[in-house]
Protein backbone atom coordinates (compact mmCIF):
# COMPACT_ATOMS: atom_id res chain seq x y z
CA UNK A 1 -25.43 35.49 12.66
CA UNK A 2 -26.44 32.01 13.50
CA UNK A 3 -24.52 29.02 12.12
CA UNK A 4 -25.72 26.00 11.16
CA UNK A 5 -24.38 22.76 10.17
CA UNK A 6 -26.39 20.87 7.76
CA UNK A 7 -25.16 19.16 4.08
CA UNK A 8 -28.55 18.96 2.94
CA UNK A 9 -29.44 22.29 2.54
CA UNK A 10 -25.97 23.46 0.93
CA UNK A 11 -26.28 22.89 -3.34
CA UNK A 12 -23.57 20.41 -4.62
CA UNK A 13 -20.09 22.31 -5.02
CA UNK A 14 -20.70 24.79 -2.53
CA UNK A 15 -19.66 25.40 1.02
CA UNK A 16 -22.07 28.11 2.24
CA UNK A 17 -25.25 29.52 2.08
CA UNK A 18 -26.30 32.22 3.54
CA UNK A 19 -30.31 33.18 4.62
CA UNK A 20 -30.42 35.83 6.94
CA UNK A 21 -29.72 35.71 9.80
CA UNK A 22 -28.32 31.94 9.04
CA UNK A 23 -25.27 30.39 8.10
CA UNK A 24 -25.57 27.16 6.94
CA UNK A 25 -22.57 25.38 6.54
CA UNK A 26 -21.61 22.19 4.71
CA UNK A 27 -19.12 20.90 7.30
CA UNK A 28 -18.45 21.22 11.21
CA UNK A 29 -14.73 22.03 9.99
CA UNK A 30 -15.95 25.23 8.02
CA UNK A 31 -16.59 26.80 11.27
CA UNK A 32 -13.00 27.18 11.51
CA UNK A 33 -12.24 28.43 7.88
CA UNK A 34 -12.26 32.27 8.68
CA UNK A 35 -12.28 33.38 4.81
CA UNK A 36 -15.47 31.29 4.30
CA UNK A 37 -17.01 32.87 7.41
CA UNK A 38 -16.47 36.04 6.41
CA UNK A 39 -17.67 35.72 3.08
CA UNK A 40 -20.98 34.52 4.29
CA UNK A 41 -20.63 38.10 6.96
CA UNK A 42 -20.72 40.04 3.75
CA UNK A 43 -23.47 38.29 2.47
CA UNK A 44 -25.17 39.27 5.60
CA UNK A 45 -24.81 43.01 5.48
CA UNK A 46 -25.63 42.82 1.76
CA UNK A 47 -28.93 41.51 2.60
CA UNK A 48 -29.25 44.08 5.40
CA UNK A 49 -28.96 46.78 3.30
CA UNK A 50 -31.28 45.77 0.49
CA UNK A 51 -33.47 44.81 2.97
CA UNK A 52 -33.04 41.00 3.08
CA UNK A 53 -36.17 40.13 0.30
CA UNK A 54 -34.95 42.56 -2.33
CA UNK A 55 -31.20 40.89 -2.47
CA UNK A 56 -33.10 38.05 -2.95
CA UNK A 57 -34.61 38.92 -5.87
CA UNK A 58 -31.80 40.98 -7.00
CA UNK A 59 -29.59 37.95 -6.69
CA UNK A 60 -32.02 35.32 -8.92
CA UNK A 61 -32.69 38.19 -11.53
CA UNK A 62 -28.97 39.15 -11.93
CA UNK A 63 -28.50 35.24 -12.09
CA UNK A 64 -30.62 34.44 -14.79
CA UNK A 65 -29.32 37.73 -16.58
CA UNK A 66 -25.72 36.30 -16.47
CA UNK A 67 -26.75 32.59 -17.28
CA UNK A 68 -28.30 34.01 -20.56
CA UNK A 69 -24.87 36.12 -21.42
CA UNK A 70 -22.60 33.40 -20.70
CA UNK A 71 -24.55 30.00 -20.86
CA UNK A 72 -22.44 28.08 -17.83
CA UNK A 73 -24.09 28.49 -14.18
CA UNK A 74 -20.77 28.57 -12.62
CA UNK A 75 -19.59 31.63 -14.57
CA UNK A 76 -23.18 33.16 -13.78
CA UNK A 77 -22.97 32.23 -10.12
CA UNK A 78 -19.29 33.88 -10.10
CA UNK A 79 -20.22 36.92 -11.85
CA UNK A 80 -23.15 38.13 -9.93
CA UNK A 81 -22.27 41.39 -8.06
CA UNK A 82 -22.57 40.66 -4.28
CA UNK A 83 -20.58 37.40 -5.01
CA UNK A 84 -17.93 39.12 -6.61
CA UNK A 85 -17.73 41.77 -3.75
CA UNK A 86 -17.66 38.70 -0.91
CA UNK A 87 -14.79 36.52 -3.18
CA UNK A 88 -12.70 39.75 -3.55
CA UNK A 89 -12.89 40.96 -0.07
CA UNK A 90 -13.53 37.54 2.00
CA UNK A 91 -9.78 37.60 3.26
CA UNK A 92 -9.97 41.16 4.36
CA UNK A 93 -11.01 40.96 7.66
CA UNK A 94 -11.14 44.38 8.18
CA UNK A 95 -13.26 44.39 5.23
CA UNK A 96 -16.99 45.40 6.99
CA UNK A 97 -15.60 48.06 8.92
CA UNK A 98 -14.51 50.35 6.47
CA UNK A 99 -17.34 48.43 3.55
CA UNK A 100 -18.83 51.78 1.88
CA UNK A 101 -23.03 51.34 1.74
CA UNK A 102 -23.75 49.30 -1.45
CA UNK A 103 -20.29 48.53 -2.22
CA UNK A 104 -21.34 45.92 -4.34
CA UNK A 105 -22.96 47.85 -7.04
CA UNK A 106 -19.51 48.66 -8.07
CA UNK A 107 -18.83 45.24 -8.89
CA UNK A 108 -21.69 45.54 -11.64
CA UNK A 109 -19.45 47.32 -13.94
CA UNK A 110 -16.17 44.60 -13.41
């Protein structure tokens, strides 16, 4: 994992963004903000298993899918399986360790 600090790259209203291996960041402070950092770690091991360009893919498809259903990009954006899985787990630091393979296809059916 390699962090970066960089406001341009991160979309308005968000913190993090995470392009394996990197971890761009919004602000120097965030570095500190363990929940975020984590949440950005599962990201990472999501895109490990799928093979980094397949979660990518995944992730816009499954957008656009849930922008149709609901019509609001935020509810989308918060509905989309491997961000469900990170929000849900990101203060579980533990969380990785004992993370089943694809864990986040269970969060397709919530």
């Amino acid at each position: 994992m390699i962090v970066i600090v960089c406001k341009y790259l991160i979309p308005k209203g968000y913190r993090g963004l995470t392009l394996f291996p990197f971890v761009f960041l919004l602000n120097k402070k965030d570095k500190a903000n363990d929940s975020l950092i984590n949440h950005e770690k599962i990201h990472l091991r999501q895109q490990l298993e799928l093979l980094i360009v397949p979660f990518y893919i995944w992730y816009v498809m499954e957008f656009f899918y849930l922008l149709c259903h609901h019509k609001d990009t935020k509810k989308a954006y918060l509905n989309i399986s491997f961000e469900k899985e990170a929000y849900c787990n990101e203060k579980d630091f533990n969380y990785l360790q004992k993370r089943p393979f694809w864990k986040f296809i269970t969060y397709l059916k919530k």
